[in-house]
C-alpha atoms as a PDB file:
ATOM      1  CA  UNK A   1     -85.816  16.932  51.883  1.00  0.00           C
ATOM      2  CA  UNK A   2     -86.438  20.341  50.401  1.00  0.00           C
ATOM      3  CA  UNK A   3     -86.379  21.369  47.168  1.00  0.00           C
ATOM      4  CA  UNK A   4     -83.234  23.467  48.169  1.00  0.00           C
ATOM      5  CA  UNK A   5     -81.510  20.751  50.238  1.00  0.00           C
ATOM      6  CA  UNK A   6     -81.625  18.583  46.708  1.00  0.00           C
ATOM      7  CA  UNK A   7     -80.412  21.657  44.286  1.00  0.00           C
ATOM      8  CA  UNK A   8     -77.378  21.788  47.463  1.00  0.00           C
ATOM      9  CA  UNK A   9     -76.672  18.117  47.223  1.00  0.00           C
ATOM     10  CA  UNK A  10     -77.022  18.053  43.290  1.00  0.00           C
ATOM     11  CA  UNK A  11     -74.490  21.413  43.155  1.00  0.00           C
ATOM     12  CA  UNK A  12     -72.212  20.087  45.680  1.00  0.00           C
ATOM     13  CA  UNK A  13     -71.790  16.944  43.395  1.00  0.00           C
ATOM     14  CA  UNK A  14     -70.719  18.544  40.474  1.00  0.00           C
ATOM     15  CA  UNK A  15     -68.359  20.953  42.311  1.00  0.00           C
ATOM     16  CA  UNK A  16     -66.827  17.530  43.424  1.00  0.00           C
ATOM     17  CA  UNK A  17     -66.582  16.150  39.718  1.00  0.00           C
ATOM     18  CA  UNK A  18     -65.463  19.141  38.831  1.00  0.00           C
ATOM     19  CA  UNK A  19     -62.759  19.561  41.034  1.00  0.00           C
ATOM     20  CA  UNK A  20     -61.578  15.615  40.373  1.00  0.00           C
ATOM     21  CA  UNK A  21     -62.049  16.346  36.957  1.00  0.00           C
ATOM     22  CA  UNK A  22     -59.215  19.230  36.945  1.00  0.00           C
ATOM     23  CA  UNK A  23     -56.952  16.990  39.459  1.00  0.00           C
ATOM     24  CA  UNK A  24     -56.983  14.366  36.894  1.00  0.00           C
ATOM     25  CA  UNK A  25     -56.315  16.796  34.023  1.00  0.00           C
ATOM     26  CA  UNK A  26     -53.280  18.150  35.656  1.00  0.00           C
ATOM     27  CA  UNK A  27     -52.211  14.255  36.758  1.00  0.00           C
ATOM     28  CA  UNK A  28     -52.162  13.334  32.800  1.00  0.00           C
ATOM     29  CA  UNK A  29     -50.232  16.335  31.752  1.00  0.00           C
ATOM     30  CA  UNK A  30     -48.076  15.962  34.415  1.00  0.00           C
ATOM     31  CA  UNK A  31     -47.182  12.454  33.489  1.00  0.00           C
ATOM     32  CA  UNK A  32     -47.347  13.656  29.920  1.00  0.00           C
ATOM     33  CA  UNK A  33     -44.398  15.903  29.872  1.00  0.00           C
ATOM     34  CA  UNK A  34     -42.775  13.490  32.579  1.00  0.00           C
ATOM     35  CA  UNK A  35     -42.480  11.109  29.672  1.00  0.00           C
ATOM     36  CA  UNK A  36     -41.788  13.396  27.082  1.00  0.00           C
ATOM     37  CA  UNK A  37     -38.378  14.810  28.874  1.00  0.00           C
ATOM     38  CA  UNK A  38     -37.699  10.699  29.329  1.00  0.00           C
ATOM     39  CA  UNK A  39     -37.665  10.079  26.016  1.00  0.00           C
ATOM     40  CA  UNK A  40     -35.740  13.252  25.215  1.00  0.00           C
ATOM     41  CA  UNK A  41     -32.750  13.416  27.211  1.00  0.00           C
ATOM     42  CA  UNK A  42     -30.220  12.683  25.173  1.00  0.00           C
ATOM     43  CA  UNK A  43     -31.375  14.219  21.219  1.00  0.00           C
ATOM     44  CA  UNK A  44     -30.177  11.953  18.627  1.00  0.00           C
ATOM     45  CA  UNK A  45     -29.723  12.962  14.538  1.00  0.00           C
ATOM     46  CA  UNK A  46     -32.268  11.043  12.979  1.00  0.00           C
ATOM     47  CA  UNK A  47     -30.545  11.135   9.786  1.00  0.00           C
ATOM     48  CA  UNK A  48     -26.661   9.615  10.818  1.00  0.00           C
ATOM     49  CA  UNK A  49     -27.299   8.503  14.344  1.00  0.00           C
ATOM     50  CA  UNK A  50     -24.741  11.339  16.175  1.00  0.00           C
ATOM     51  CA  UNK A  51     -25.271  13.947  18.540  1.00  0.00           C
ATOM     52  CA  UNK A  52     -26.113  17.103  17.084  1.00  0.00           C
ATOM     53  CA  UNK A  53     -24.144  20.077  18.755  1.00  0.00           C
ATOM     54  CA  UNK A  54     -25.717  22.547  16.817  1.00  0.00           C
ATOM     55  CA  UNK A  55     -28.188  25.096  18.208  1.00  0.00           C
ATOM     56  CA  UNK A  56     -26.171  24.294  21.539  1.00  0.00           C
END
């Protein structure tokens, strides 16, 4: 193998990690907000229990 073969393979590599890296990013904040509207979809008043209608 050539020096340039090996810089090809080594650069190929780390666009691979690279690009898995930035799938997996968008995967967790994807699943993020996915669980954040969950948990959300009906607001409660912290303070007396009732649905707020204000701001509505």
């Amino acid at each position: 193998m050539t020096a340039y073969e090996i810089v090809m393979v080594v650069l190929g590599i780390l666009g691979l990690l690279v690009s898995f890296g930035g799938l997996l990013i968008a995967l967790l904040v994807f699943l993020d907000k996915r669980s954040k509207r969950k948990n959300n979809a009906h607001p409660v008043c912290q303070r007396n229990g009732r649905l707020s209608m204000r701001g509505s």
